[in-house]
C-alpha atoms as a PDB file:
ATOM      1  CA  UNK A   1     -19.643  37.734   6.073  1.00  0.00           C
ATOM      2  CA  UNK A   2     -16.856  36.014   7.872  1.00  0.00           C
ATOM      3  CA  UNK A   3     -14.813  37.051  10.696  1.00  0.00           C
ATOM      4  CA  UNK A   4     -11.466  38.537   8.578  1.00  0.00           C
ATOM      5  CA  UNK A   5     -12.789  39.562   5.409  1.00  0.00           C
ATOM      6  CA  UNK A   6     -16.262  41.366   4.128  1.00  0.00           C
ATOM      7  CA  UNK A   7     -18.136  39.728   1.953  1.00  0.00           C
ATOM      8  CA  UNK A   8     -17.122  38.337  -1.453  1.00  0.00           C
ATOM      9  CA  UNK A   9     -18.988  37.711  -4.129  1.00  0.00           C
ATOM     10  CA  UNK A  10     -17.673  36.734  -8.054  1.00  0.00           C
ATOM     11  CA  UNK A  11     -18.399  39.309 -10.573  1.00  0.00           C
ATOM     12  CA  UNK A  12     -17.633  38.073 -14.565  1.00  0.00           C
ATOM     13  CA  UNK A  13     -15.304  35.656 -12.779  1.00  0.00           C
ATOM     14  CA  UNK A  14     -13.579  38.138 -10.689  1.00  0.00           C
ATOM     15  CA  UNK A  15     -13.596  37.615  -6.675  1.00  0.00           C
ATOM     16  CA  UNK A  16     -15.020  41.477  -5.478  1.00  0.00           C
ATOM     17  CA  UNK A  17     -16.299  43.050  -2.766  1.00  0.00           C
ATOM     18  CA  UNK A  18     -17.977  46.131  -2.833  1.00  0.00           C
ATOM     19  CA  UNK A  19     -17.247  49.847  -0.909  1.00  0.00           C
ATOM     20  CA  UNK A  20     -20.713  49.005   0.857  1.00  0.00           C
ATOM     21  CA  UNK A  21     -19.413  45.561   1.955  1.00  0.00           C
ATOM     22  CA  UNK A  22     -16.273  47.334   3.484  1.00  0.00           C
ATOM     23  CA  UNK A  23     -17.732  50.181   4.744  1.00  0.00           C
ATOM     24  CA  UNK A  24     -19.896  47.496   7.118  1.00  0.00           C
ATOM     25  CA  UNK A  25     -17.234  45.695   8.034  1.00  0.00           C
ATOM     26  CA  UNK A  26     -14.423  48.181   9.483  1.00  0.00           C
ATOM     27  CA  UNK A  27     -17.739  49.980  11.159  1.00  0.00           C
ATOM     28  CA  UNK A  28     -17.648  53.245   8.911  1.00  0.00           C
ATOM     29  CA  UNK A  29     -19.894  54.914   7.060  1.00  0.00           C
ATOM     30  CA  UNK A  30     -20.123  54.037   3.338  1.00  0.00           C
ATOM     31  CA  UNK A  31     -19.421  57.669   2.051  1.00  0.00           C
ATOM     32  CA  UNK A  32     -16.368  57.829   4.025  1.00  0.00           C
ATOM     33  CA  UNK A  33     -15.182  55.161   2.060  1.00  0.00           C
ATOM     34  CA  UNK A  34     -16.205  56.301  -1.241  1.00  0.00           C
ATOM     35  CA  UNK A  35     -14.296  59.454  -0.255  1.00  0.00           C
ATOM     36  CA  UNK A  36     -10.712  57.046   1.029  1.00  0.00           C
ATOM     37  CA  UNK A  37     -11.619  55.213  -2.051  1.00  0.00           C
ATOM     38  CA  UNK A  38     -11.564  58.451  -4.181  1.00  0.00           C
ATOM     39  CA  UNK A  39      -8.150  60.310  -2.514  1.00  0.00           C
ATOM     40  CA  UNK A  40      -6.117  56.564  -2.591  1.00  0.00           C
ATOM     41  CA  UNK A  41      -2.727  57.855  -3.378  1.00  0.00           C
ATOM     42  CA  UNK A  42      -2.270  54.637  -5.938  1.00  0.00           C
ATOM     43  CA  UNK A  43      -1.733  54.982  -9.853  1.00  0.00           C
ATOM     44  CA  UNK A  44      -4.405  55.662 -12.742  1.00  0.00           C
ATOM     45  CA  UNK A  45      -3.997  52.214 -13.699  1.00  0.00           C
ATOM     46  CA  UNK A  46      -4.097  50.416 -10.330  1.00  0.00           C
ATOM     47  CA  UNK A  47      -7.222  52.329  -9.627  1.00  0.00           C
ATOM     48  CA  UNK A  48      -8.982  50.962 -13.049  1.00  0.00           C
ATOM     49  CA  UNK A  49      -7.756  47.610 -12.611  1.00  0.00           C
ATOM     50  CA  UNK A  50      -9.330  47.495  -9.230  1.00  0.00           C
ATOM     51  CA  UNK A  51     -11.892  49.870  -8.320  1.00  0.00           C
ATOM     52  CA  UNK A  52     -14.889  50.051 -10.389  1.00  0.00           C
ATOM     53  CA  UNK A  53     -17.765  52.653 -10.169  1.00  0.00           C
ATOM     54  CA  UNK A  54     -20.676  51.099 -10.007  1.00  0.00           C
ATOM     55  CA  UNK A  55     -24.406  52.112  -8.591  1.00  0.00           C
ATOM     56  CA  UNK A  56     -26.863  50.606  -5.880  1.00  0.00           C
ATOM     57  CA  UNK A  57     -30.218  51.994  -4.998  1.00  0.00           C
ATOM     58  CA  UNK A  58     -31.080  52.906  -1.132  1.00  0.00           C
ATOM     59  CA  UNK A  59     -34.306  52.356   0.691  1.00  0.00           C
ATOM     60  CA  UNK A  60     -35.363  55.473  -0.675  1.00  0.00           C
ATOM     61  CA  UNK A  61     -35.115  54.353  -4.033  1.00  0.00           C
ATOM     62  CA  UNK A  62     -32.158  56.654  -5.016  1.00  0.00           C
ATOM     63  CA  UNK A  63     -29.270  55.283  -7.138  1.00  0.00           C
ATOM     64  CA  UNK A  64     -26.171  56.226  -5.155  1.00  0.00           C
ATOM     65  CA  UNK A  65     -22.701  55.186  -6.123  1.00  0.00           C
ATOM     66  CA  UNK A  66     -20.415  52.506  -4.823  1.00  0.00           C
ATOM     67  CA  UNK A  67     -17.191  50.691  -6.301  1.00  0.00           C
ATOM     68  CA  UNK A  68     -16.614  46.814  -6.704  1.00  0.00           C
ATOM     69  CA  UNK A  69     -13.217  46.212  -5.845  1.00  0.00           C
ATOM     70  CA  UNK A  70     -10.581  43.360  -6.202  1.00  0.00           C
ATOM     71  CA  UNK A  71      -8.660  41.665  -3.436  1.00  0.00           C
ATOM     72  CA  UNK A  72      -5.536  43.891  -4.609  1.00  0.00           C
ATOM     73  CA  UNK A  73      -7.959  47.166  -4.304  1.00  0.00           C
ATOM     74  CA  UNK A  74      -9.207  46.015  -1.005  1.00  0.00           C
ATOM     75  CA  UNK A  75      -6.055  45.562   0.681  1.00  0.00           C
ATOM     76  CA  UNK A  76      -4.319  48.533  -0.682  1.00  0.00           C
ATOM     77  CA  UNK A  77      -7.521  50.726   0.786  1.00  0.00           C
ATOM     78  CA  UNK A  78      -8.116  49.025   4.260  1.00  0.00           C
ATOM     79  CA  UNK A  79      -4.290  49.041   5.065  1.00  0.00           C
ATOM     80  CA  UNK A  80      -4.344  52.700   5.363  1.00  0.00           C
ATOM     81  CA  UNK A  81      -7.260  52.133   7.887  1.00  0.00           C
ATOM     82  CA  UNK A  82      -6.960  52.412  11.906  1.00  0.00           C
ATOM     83  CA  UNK A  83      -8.884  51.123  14.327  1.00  0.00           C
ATOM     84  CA  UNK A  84      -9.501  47.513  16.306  1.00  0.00           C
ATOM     85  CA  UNK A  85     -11.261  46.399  13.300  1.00  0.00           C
ATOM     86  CA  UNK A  86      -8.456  47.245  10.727  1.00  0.00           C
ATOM     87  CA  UNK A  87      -5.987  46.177  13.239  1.00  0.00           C
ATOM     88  CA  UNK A  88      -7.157  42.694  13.503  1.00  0.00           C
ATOM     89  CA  UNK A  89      -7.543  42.640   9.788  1.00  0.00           C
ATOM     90  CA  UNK A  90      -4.577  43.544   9.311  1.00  0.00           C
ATOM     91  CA  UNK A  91      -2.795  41.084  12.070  1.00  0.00           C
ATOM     92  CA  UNK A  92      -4.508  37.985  10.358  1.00  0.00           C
ATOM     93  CA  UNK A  93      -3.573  39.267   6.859  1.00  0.00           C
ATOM     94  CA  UNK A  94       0.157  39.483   8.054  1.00  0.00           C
ATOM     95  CA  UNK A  95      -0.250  35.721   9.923  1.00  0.00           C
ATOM     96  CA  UNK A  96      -1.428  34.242   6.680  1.00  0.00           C
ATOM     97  CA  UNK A  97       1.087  35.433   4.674  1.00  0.00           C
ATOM     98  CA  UNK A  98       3.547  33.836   7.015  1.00  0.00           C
ATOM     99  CA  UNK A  99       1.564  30.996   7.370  1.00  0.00           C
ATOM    100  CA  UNK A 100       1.760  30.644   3.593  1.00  0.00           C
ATOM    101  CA  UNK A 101       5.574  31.254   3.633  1.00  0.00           C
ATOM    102  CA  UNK A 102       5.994  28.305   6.139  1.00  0.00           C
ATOM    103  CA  UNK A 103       4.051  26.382   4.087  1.00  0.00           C
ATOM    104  CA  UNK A 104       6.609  27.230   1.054  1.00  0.00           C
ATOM    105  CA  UNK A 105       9.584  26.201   3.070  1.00  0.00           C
ATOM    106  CA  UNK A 106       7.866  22.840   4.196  1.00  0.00           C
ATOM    107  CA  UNK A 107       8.710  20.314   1.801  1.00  0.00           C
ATOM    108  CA  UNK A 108       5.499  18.062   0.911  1.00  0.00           C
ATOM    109  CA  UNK A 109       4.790  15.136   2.350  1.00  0.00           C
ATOM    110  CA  UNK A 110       3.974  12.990  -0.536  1.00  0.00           C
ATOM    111  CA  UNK A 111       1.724   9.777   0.203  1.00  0.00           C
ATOM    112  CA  UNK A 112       3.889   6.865  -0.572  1.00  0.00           C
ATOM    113  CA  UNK A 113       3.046   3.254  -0.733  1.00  0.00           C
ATOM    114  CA  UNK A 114       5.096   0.612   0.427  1.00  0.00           C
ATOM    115  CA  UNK A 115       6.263  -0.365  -3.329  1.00  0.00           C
ATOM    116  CA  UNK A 116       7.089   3.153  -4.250  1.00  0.00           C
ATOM    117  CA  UNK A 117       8.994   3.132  -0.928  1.00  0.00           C
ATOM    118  CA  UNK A 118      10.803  -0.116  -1.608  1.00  0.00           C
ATOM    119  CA  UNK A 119      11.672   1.170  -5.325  1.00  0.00           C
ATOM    120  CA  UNK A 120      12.853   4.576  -4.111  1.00  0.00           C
ATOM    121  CA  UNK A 121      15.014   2.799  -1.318  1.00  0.00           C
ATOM    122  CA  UNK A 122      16.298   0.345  -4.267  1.00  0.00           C
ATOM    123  CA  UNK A 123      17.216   3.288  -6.130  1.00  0.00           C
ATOM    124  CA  UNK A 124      18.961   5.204  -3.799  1.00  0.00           C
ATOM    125  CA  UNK A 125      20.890   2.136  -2.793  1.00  0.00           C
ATOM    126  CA  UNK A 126      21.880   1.371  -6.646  1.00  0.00           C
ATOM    127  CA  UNK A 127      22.505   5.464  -7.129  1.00  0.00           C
ATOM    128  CA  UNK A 128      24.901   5.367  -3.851  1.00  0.00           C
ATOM    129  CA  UNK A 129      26.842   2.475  -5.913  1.00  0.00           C
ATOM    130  CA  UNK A 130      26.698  -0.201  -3.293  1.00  0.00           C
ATOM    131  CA  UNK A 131      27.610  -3.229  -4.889  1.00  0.00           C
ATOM    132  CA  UNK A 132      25.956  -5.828  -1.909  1.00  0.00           C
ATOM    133  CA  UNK A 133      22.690  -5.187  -0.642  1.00  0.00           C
ATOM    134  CA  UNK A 134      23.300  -3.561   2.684  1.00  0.00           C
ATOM    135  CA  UNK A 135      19.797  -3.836   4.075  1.00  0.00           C
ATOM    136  CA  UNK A 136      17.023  -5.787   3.058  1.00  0.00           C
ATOM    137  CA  UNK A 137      14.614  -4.869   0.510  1.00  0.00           C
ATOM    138  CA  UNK A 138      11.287  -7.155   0.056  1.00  0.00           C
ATOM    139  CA  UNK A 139      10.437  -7.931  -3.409  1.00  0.00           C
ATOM    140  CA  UNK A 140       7.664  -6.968  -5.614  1.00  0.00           C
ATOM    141  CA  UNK A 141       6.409 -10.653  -4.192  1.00  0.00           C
ATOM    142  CA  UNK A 142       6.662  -9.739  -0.942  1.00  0.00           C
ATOM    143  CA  UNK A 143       5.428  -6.691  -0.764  1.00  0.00           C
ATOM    144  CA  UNK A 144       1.868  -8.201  -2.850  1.00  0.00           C
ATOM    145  CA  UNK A 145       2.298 -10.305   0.588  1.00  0.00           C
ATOM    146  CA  UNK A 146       2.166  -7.985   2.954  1.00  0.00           C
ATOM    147  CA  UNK A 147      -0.553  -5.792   1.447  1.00  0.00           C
ATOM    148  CA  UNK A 148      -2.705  -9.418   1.357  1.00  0.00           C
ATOM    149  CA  UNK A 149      -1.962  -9.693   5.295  1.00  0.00           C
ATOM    150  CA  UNK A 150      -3.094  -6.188   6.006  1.00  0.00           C
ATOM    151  CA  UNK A 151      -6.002  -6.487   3.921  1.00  0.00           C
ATOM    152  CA  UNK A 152      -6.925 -10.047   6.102  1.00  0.00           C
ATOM    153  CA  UNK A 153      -6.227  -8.117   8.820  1.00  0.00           C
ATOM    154  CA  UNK A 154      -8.408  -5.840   8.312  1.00  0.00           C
ATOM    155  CA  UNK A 155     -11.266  -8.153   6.949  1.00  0.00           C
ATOM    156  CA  UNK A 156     -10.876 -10.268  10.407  1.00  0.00           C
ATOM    157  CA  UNK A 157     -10.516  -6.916  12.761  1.00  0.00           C
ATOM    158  CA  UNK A 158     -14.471  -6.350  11.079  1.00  0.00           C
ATOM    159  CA  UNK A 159     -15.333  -9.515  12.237  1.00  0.00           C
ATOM    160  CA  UNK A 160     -17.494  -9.626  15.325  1.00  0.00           C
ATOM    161  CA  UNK A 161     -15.378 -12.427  17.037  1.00  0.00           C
ATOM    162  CA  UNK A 162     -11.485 -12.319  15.399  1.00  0.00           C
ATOM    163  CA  UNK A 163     -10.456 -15.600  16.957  1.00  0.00           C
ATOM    164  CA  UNK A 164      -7.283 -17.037  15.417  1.00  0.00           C
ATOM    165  CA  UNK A 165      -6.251 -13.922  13.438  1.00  0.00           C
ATOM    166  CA  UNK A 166      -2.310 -13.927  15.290  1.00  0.00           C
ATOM    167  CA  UNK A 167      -2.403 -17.642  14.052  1.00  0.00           C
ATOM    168  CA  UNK A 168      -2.744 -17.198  10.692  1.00  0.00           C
ATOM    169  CA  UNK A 169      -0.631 -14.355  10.353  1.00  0.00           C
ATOM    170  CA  UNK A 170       2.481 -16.488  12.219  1.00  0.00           C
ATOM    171  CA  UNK A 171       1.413 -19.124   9.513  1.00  0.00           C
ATOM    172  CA  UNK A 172       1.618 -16.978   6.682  1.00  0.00           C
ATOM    173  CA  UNK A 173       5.214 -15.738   8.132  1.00  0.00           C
ATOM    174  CA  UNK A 174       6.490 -19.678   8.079  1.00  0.00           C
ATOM    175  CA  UNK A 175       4.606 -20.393   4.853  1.00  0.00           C
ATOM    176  CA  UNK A 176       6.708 -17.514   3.169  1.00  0.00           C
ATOM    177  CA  UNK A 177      10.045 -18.429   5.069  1.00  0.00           C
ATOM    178  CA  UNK A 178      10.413 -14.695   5.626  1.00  0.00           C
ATOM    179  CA  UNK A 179      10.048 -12.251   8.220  1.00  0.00           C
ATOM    180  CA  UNK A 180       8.129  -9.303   7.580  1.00  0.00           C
ATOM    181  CA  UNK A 181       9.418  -5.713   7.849  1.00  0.00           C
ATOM    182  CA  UNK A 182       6.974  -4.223   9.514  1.00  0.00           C
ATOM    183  CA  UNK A 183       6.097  -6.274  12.446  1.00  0.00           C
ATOM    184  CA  UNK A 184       3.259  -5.100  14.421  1.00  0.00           C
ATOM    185  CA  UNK A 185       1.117  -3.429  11.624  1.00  0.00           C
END
């Protein structure tokens, strides 16, 4: 069982928990919930979509009943709860929703290459109708480049004893005649 929720179980594919389950975790006693369960104030069909009689057998052997109920049936039932149990229940079940609704309002951060950067940059640039290039956007060639100096650089960082690695990377930089974006990567 976790800390906000009783256990849940799938049943035919359907996320449940049972009166049993809930009647543990808010501290009650399970015919007490059979009996909230039974005087819910919620419609014919809300009831059958998410409450479902169903049967267990005590230590004594007895078959007693009990109801498997969806997410939708739980949280209809244990908001009508009190107590510190249903309070905190119902104060993380509140936070989640609004952590969910941030969430909604945050646009994604996508993971972007440097090429798809460099083409989105391009386009923008070309959308904005700029007819000279008003900052400088490496190539296709140059960007190949850069990702072969990162990947050396990360080869030689591996390397028990790097010796010479700034060398080679201010060699590359005169071998291509151009200066790298991203200095210090």
């Amino acid at each position: 069982m976790s800390n906000l929720t009783p256990h849940v179980r799938l049943v035919d594919g359907t996320p449940v928990t049972s009166s049993r389950d809930i009647a543990e975790f808010f501290g009650r006693d399970h015919k007490n919930v059979i009996q909230k369960i039974q005087n819910l104030d919620c419609s014919e069909k809300f009831t059958q979509l998410n409450f479902k009689l169903s049967e267990y057998e005590d230590s004594t052997g007895r078959k007693l009943p009990c109801y498997q109920i969806t997410r939708d049936g739980f949280t209809f039932l244990a908001m009508g709860f009190t107590g510190k149990r249903a309070a905190q229940f119902k104060e993380a079940y509140i936070q989640r929703f609004n952590e969910l609704e941030q969430q909604a309002h945050t646009p994604a951060l996508l993971p972007v290459d440097d090429a798809e950067k460099y083409l989105l940059l391009n386009s923008m640039i070309q959308s904005m109708g700029f007819t000279s290039a008003p900052v400088v956007v490496p190539s296709m060639e140059m960007i190949d480049l850069i990702r072969s100096v990162r990947l050396y650089q990360a080869q030689m960082a591996r390397m028990p004893d790097p010796q010479g690695v700034d060398g080679t990377i201010e060699r590359l930089k005169s071998l291509s005649k151009r200066n790298f974006l991203d200095e210090g990567v």
